[in-house]
PDB file of N, CA and C in Angstrom:
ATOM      1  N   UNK A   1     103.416 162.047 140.281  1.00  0.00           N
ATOM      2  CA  UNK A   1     102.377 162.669 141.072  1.00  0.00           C
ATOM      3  C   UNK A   1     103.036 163.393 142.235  1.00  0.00           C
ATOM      4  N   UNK A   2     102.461 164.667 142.006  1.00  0.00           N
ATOM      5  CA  UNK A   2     103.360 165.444 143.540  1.00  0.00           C
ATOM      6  C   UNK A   2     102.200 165.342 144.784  1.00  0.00           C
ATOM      7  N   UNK A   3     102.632 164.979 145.635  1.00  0.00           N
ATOM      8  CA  UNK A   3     101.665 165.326 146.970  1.00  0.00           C
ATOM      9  C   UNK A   3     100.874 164.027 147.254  1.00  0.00           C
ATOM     10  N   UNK A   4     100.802 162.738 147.081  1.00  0.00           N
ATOM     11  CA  UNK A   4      99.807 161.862 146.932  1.00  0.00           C
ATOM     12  C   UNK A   4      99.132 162.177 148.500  1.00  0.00           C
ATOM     13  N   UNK A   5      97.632 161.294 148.585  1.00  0.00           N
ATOM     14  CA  UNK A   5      97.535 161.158 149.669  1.00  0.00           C
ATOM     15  C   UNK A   5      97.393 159.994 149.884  1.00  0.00           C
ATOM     16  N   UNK A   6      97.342 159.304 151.439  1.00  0.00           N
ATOM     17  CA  UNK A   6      97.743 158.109 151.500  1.00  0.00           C
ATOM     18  C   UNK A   6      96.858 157.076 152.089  1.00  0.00           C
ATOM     19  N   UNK A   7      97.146 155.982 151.600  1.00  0.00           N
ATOM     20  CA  UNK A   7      95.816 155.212 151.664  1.00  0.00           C
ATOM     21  C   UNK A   7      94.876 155.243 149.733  1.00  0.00           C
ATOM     22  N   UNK A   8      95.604 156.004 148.842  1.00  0.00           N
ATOM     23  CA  UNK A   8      94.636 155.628 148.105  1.00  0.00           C
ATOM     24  C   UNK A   8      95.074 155.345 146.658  1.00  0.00           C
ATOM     25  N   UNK A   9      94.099 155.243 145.492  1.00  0.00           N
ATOM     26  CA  UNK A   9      94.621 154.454 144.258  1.00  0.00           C
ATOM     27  C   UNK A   9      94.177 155.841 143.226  1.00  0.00           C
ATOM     28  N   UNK A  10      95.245 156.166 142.412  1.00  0.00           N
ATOM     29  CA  UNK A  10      95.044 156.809 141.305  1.00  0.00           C
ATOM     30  C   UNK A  10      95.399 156.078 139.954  1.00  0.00           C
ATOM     31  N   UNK A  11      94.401 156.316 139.033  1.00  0.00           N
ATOM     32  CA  UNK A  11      94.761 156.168 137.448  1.00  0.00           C
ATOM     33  C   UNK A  11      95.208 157.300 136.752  1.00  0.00           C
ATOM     34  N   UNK A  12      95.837 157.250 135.960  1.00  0.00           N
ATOM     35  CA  UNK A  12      96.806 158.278 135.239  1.00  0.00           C
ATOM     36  C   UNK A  12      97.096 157.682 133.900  1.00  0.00           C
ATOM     37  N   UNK A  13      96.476 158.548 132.863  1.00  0.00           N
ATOM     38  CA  UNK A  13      96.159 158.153 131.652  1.00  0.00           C
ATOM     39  C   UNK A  13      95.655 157.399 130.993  1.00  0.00           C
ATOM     40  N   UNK A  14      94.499 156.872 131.723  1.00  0.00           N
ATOM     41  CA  UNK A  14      93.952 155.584 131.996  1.00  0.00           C
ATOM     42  C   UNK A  14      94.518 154.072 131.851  1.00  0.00           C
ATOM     43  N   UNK A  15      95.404 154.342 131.937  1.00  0.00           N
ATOM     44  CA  UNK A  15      96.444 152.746 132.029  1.00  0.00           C
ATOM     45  C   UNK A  15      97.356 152.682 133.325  1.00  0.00           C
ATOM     46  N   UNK A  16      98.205 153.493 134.101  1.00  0.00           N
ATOM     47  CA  UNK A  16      98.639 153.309 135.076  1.00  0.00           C
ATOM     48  C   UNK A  16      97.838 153.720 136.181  1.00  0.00           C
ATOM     49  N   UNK A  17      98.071 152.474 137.449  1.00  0.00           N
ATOM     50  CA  UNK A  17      96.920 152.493 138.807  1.00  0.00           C
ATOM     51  C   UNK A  17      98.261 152.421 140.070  1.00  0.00           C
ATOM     52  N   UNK A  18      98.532 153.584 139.966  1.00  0.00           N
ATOM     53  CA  UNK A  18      99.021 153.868 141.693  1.00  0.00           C
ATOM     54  C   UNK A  18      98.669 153.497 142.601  1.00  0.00           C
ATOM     55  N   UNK A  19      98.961 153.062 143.393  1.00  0.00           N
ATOM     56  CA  UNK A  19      98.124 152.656 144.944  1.00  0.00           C
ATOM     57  C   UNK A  19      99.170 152.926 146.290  1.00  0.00           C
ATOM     58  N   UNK A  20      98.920 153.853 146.645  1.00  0.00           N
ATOM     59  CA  UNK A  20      99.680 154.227 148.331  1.00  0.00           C
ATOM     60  C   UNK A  20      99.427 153.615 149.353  1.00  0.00           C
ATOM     61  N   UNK A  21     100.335 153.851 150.453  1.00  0.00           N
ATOM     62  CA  UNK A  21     100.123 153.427 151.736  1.00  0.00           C
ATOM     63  C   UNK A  21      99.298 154.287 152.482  1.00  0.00           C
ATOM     64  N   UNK A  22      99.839 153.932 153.897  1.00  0.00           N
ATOM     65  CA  UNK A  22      99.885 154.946 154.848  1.00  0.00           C
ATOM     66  C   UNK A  22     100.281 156.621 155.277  1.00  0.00           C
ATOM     67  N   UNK A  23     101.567 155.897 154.340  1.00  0.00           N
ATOM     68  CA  UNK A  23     102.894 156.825 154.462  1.00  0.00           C
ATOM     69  C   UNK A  23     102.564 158.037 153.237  1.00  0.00           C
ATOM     70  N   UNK A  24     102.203 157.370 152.031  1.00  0.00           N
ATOM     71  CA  UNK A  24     101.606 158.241 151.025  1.00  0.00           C
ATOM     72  C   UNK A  24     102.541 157.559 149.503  1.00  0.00           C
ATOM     73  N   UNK A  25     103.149 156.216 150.424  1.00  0.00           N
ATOM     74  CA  UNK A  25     104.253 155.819 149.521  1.00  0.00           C
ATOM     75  C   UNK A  25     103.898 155.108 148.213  1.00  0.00           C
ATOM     76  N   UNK A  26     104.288 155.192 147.013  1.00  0.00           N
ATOM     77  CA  UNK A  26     103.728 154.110 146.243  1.00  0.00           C
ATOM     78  C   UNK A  26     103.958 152.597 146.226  1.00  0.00           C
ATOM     79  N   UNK A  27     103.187 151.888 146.609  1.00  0.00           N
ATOM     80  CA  UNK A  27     103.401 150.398 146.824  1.00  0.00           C
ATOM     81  C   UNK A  27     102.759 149.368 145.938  1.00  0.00           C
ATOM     82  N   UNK A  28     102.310 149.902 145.033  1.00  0.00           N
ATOM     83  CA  UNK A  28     101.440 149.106 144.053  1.00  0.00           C
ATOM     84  C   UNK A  28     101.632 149.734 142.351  1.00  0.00           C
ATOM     85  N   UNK A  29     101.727 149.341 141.839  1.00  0.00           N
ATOM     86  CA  UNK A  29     101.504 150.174 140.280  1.00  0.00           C
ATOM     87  C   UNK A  29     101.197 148.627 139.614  1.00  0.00           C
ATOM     88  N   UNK A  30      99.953 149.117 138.674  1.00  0.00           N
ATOM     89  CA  UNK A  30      99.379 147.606 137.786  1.00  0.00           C
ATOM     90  C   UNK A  30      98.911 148.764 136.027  1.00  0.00           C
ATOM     91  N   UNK A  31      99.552 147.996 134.779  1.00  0.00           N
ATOM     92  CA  UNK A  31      99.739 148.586 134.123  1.00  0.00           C
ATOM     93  C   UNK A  31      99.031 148.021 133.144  1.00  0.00           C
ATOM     94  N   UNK A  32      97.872 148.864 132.231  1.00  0.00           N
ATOM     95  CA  UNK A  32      96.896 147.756 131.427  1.00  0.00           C
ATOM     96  C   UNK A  32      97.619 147.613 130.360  1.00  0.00           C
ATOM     97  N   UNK A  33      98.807 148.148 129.762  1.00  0.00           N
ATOM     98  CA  UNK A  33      99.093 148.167 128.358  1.00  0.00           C
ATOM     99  C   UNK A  33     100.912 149.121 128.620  1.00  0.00           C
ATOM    100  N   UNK A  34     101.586 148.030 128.255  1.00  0.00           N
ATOM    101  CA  UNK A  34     102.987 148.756 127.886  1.00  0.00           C
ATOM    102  C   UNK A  34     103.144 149.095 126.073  1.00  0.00           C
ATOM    103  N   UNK A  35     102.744 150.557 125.867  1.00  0.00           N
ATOM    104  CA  UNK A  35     103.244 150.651 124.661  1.00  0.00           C
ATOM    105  C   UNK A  35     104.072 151.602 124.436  1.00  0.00           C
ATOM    106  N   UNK A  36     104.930 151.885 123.816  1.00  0.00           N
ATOM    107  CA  UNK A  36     106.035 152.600 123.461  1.00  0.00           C
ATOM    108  C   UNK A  36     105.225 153.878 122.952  1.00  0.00           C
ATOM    109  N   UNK A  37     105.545 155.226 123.826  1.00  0.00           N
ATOM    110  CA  UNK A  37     105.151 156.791 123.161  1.00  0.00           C
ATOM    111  C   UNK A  37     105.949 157.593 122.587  1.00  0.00           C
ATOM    112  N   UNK A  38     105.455 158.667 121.651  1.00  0.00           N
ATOM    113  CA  UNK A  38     106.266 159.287 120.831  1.00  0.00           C
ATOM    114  C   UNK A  38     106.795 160.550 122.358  1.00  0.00           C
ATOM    115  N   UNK A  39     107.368 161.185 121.695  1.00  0.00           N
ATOM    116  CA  UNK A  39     108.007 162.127 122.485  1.00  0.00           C
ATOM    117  C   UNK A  39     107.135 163.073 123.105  1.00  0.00           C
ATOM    118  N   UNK A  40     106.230 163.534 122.153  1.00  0.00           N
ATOM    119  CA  UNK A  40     105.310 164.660 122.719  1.00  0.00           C
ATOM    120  C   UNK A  40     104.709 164.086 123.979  1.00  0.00           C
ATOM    121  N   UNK A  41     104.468 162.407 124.435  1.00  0.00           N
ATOM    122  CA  UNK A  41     103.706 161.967 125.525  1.00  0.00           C
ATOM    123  C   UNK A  41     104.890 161.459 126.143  1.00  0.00           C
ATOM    124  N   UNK A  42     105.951 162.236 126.246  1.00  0.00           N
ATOM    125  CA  UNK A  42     106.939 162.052 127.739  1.00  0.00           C
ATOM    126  C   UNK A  42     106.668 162.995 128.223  1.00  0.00           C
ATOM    127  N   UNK A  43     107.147 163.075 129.453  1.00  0.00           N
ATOM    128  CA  UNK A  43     107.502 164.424 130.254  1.00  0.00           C
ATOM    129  C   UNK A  43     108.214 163.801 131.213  1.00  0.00           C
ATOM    130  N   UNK A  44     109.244 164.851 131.585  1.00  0.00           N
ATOM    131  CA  UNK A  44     110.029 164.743 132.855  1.00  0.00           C
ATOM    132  C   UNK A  44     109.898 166.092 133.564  1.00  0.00           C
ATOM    133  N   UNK A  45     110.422 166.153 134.592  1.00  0.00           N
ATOM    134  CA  UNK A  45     110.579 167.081 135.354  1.00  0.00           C
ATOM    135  C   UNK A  45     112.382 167.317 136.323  1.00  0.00           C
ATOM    136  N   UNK A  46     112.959 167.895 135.406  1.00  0.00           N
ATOM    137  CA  UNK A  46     114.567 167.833 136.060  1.00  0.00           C
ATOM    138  C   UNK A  46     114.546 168.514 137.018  1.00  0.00           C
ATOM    139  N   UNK A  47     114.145 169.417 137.340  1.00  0.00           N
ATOM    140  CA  UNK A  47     114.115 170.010 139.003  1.00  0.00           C
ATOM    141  C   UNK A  47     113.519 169.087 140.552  1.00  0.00           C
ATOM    142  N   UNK A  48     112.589 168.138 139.958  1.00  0.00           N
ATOM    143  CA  UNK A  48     112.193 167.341 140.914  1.00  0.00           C
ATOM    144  C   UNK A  48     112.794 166.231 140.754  1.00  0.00           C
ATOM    145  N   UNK A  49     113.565 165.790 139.773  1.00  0.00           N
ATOM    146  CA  UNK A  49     114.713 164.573 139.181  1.00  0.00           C
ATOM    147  C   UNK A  49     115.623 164.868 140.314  1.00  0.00           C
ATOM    148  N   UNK A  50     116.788 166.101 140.027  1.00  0.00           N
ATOM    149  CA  UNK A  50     117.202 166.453 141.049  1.00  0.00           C
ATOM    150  C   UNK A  50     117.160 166.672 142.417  1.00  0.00           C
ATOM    151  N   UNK A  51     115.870 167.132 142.768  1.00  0.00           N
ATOM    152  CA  UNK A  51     115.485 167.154 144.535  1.00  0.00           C
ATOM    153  C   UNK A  51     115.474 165.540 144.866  1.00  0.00           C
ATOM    154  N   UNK A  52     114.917 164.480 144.396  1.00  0.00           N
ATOM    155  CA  UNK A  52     114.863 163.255 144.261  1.00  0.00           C
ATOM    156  C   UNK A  52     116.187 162.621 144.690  1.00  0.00           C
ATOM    157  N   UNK A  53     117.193 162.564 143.635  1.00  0.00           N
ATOM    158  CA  UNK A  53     118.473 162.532 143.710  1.00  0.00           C
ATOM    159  C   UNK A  53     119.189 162.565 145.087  1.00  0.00           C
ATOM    160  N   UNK A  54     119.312 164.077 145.095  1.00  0.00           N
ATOM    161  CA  UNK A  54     119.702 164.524 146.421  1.00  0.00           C
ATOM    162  C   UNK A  54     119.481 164.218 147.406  1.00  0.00           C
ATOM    163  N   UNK A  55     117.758 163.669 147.726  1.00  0.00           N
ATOM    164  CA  UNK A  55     117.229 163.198 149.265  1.00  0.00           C
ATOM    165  C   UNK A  55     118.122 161.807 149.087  1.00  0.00           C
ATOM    166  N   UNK A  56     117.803 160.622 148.408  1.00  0.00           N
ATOM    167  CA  UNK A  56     118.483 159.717 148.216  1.00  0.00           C
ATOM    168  C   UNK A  56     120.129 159.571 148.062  1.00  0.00           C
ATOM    169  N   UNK A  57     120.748 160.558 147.301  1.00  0.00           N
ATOM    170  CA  UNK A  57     122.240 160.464 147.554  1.00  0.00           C
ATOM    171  C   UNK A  57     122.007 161.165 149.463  1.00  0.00           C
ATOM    172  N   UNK A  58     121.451 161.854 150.191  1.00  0.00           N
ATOM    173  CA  UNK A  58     121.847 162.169 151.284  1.00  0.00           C
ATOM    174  C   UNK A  58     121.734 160.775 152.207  1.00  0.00           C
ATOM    175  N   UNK A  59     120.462 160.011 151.405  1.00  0.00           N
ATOM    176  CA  UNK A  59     120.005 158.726 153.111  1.00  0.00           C
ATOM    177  C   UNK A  59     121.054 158.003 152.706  1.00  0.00           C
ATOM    178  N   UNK A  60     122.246 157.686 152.041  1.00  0.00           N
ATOM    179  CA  UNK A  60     123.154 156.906 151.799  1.00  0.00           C
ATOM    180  C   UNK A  60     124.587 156.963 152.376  1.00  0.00           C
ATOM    181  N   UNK A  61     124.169 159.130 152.717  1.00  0.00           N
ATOM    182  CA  UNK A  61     125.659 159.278 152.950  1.00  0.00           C
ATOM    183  C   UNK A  61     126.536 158.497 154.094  1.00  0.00           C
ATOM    184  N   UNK A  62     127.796 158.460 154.249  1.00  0.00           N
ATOM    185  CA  UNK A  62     128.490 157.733 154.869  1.00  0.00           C
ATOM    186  C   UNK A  62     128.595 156.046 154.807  1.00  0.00           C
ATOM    187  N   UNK A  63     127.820 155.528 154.038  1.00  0.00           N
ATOM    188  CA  UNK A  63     127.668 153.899 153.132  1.00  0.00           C
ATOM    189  C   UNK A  63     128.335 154.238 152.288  1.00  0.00           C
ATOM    190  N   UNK A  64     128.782 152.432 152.084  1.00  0.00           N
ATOM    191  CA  UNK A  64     129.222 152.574 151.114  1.00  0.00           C
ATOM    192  C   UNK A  64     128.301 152.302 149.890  1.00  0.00           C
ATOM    193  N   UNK A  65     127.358 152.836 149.923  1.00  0.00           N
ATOM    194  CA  UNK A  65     126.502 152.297 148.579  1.00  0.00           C
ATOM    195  C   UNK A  65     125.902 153.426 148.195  1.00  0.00           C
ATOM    196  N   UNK A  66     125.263 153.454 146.948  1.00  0.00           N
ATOM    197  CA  UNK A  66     125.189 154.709 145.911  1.00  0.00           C
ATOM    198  C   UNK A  66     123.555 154.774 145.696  1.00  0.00           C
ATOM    199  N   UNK A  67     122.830 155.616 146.299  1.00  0.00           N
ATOM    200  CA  UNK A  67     121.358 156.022 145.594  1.00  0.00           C
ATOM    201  C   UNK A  67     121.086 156.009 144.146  1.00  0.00           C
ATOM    202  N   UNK A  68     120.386 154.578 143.810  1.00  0.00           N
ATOM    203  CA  UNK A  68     120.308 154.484 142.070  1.00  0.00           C
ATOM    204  C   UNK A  68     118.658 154.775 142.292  1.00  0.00           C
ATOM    205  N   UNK A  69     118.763 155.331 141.760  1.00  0.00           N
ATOM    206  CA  UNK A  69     117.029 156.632 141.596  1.00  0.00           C
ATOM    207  C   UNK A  69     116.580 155.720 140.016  1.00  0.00           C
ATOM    208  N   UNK A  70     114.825 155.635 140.576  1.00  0.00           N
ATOM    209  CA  UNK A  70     114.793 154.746 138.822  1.00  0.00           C
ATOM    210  C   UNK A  70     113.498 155.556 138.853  1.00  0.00           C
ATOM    211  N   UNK A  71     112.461 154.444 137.823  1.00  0.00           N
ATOM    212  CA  UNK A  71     111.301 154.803 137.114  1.00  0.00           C
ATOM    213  C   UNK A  71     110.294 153.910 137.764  1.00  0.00           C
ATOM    214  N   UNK A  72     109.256 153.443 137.953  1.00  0.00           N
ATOM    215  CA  UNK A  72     108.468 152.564 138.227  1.00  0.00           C
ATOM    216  C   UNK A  72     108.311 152.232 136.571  1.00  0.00           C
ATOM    217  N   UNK A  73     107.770 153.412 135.906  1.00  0.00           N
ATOM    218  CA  UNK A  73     107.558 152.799 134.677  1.00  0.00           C
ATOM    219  C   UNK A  73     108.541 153.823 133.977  1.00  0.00           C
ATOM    220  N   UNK A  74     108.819 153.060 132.603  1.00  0.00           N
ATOM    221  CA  UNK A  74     109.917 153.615 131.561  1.00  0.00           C
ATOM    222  C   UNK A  74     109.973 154.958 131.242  1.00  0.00           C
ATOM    223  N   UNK A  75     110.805 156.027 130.870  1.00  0.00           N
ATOM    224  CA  UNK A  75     110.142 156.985 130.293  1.00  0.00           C
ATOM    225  C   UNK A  75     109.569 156.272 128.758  1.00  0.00           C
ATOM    226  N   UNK A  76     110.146 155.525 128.050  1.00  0.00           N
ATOM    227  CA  UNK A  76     109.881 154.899 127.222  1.00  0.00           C
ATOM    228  C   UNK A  76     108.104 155.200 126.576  1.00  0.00           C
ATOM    229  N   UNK A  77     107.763 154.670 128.067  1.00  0.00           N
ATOM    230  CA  UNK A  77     106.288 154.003 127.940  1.00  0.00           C
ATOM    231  C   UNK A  77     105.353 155.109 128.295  1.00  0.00           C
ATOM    232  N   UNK A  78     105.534 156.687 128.767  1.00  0.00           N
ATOM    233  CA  UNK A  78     104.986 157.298 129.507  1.00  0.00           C
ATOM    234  C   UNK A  78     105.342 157.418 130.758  1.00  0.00           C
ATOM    235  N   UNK A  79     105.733 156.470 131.330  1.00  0.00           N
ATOM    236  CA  UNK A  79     105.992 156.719 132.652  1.00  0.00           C
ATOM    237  C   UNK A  79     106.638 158.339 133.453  1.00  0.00           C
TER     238      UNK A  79
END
């Protein structure tokens, strides 16, 4: 989801329930059904994979520790 606003709960494909903060952050995800999708029901987005990446490899710089960027849910599953 690009842009959430904050304070509130979205469903998305009718099985995943987002729920934000304040901040607009996701702090909740409740999932009615993990099932494995064919390909046509993935999607990614590598340009926002990348911007992602980058903010996170930057809040790290000078640590010694490494921005591991994940999924809430699988691509597997839809996520």
């Amino acid at each position: 989801m690009r842009n959430p606003l904050p304070n509130a709960t979205y469903t998305v494909d009718g099985r995943f329930h987002y729920t934000t903060d304040g901040w607009a952050r996701t702090v909740r995800l409740e999932v009615d059904r993990f099932d494995i999708v064919g390909d046509a029901f993935r999607s990614r987005a590598g340009h926002i994979q990348s911007k992602v990446n980058k903010y996170g490899s930057d809040l790290v710089a000078g640590t010694n520790k490494k921005y591991e960027g994940g999924h809430i849910v699988g691509h597997q599953f839809g996520g």
